[in-house]
C-alpha atoms as a PDB file:
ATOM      1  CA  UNK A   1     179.617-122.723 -69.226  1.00  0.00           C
ATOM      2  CA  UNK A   2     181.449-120.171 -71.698  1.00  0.00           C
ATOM      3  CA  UNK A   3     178.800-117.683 -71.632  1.00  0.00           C
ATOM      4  CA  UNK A   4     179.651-116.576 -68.220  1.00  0.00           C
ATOM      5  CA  UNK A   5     183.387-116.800 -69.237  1.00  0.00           C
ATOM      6  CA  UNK A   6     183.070-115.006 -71.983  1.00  0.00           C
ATOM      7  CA  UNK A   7     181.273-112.266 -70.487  1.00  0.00           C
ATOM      8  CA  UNK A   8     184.154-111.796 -67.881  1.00  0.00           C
ATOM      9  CA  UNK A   9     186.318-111.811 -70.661  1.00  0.00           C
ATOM     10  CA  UNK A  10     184.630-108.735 -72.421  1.00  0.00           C
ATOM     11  CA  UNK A  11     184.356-107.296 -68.743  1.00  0.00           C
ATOM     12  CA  UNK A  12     188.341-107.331 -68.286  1.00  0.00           C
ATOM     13  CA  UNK A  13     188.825-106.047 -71.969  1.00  0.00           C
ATOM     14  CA  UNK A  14     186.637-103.017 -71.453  1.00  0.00           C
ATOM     15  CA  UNK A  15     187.707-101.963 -68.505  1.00  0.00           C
ATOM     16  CA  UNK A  16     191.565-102.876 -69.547  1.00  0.00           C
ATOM     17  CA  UNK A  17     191.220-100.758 -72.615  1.00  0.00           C
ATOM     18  CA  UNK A  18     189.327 -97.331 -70.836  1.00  0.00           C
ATOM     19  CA  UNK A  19     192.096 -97.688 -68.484  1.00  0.00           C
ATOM     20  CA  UNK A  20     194.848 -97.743 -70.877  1.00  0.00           C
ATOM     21  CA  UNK A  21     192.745 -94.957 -72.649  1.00  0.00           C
ATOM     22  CA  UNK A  22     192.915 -92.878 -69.793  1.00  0.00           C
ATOM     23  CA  UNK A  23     196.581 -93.366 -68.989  1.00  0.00           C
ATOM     24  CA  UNK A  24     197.359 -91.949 -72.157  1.00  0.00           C
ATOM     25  CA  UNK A  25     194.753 -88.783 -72.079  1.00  0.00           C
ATOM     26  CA  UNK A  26     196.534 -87.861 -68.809  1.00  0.00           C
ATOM     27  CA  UNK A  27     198.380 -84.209 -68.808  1.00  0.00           C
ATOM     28  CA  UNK A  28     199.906 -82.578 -65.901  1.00  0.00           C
ATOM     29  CA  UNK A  29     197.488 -79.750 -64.364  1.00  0.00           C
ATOM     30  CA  UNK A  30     200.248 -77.242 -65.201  1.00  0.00           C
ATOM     31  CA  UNK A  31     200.134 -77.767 -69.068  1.00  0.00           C
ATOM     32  CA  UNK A  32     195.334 -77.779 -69.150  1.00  0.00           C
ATOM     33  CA  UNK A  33     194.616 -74.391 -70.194  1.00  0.00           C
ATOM     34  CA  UNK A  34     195.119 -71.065 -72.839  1.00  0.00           C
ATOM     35  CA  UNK A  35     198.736 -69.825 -72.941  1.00  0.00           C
ATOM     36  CA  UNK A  36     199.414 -66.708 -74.992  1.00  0.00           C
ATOM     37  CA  UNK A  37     203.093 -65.495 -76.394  1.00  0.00           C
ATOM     38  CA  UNK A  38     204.726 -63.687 -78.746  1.00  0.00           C
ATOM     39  CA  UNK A  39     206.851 -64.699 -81.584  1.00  0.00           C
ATOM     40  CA  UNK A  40     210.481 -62.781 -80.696  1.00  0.00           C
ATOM     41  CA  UNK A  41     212.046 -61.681 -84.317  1.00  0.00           C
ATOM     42  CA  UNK A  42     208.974 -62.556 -86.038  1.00  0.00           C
ATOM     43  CA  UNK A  43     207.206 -59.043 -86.282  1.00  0.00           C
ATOM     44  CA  UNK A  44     206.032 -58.169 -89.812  1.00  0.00           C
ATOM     45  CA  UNK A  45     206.549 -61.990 -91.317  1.00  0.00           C
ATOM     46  CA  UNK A  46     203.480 -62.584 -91.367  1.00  0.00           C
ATOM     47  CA  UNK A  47     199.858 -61.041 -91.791  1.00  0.00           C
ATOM     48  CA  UNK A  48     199.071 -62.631 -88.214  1.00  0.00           C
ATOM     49  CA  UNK A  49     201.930 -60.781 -86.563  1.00  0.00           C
ATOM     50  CA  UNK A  50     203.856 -62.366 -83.531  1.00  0.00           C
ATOM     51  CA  UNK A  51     201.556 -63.080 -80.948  1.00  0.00           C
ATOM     52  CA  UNK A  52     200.391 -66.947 -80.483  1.00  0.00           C
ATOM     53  CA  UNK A  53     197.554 -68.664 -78.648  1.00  0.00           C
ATOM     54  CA  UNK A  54     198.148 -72.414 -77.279  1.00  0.00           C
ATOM     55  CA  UNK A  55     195.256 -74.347 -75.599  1.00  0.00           C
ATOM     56  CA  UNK A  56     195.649 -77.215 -74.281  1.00  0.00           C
ATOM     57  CA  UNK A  57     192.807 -79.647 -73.407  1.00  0.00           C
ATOM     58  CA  UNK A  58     192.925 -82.193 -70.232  1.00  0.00           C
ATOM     59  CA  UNK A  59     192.293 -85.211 -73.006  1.00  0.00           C
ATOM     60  CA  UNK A  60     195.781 -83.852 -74.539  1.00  0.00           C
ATOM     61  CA  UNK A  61     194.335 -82.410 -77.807  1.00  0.00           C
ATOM     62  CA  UNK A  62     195.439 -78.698 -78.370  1.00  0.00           C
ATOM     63  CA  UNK A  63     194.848 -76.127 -80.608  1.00  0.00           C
ATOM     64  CA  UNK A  64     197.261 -73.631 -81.445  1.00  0.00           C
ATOM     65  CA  UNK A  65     196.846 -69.933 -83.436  1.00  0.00           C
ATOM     66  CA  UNK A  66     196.826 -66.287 -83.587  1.00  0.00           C
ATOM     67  CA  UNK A  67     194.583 -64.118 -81.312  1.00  0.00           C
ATOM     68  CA  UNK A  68     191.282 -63.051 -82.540  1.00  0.00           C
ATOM     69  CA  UNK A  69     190.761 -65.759 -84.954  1.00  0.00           C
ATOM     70  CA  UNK A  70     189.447 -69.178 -84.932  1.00  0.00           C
ATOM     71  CA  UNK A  71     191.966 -71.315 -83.294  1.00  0.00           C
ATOM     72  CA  UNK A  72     192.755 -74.288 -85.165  1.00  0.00           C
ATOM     73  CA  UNK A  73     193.023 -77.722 -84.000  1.00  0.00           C
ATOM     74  CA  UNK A  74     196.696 -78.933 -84.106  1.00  0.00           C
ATOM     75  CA  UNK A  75     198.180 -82.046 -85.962  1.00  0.00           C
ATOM     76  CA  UNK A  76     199.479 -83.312 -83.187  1.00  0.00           C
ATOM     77  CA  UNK A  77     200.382 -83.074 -79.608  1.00  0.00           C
ATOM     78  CA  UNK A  78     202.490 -84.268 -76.951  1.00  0.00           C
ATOM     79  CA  UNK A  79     202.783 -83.182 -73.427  1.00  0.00           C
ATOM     80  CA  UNK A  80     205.273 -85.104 -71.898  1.00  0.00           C
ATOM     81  CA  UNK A  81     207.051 -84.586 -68.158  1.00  0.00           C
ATOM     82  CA  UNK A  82     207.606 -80.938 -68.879  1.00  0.00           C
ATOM     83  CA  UNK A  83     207.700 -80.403 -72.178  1.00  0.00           C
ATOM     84  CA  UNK A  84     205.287 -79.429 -74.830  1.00  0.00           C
ATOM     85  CA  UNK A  85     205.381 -80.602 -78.328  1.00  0.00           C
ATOM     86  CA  UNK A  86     203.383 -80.108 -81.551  1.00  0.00           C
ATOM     87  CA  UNK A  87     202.752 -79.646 -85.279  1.00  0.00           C
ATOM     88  CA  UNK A  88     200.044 -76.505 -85.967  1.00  0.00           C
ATOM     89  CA  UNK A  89     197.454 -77.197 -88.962  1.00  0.00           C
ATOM     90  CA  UNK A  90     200.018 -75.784 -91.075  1.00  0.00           C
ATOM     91  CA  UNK A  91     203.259 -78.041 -90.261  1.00  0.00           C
ATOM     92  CA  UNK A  92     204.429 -75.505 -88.457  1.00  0.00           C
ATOM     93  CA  UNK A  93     207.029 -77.268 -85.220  1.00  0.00           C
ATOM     94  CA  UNK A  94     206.763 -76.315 -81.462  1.00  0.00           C
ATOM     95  CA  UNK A  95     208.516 -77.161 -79.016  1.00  0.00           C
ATOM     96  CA  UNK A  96     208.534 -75.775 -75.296  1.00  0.00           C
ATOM     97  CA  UNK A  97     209.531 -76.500 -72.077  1.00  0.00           C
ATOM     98  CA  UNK A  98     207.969 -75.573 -68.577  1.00  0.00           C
ATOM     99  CA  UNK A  99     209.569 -73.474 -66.121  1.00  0.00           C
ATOM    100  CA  UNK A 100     208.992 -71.035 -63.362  1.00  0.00           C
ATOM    101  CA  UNK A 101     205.328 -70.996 -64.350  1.00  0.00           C
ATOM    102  CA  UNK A 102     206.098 -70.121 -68.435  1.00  0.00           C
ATOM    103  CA  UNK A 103     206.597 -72.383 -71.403  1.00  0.00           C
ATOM    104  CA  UNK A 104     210.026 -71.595 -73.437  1.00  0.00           C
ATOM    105  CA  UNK A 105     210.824 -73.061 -76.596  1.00  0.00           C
ATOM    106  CA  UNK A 106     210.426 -72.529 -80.336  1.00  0.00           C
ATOM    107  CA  UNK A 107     208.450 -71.749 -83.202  1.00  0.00           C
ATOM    108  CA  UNK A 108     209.558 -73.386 -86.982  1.00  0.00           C
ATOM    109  CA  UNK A 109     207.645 -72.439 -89.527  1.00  0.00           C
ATOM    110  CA  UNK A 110     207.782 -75.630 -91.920  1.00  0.00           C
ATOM    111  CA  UNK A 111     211.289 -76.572 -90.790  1.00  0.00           C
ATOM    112  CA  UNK A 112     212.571 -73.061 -91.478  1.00  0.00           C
ATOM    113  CA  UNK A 113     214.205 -70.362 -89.071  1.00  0.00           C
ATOM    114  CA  UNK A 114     212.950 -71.194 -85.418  1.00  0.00           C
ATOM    115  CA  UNK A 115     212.068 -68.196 -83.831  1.00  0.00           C
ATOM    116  CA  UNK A 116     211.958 -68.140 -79.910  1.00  0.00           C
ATOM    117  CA  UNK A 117     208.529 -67.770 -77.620  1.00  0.00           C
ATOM    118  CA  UNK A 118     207.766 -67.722 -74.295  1.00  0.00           C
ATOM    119  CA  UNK A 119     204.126 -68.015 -72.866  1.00  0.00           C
ATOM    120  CA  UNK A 120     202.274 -67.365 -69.893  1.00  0.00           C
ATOM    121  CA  UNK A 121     198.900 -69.249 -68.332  1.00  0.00           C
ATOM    122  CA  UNK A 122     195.980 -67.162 -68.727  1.00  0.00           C
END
């Protein structure tokens, strides 16, 4: 008698919990792909220079670095109604916000200056 119940138990946990999973995996076509920018203010900072990479994966993970170079996986990543938010592999903040078919925001280097960027879908 509780074998069969228990099996429809397990039944409405799996398929509860991959459909939870998936809810939360969700981003908006607009945000899944590479987005390149440049860093405005930023030339000669940095050996990398000012130009940025952004990619953003349709299970939500990103990755987020200079041109040319292995891209690294970021810390984290939220992509949220029209925004864009993150923490590159070296605590670096960004934060952007769709518009007009470009993401706006800003770039922080470890909670330091925040230096503007705007990227475009490639």
């Amino acid at each position: 008698m509780f074998e069969g119940a228990w099996a429809h138990l397990a039944f409405i946990l799996a398929v509860g919990t991959a459909a939870a999973s998936y809810a939360q995996t969700q981003v908006p076509a607009w945000a899944v792909g590479k987005w390149v920018g440049k860093l405005e203010g930023f030339s000669g900072r940095s050996k990398d220079g000012p130009d940025r990479v952004l990619i953003i994966a349709a299970n939500g993970k990103c990755r987020w670095g200079v041109p040319h170079a292995s891209i690294p996986d970021t810390l984290s990543c939220t992509v949220s109604g029209n925004s864009v938010s993150l923490v590159t592999s070296a605590n670096s903040e960004v934060k952007l916000a769709f518009g007009n078919g470009t993401l706006k925001g800003s770039f922080s280097q470890q909670k330091s200056i925040a230096y503007p960027i705007t990227m475009t879908k490639e």
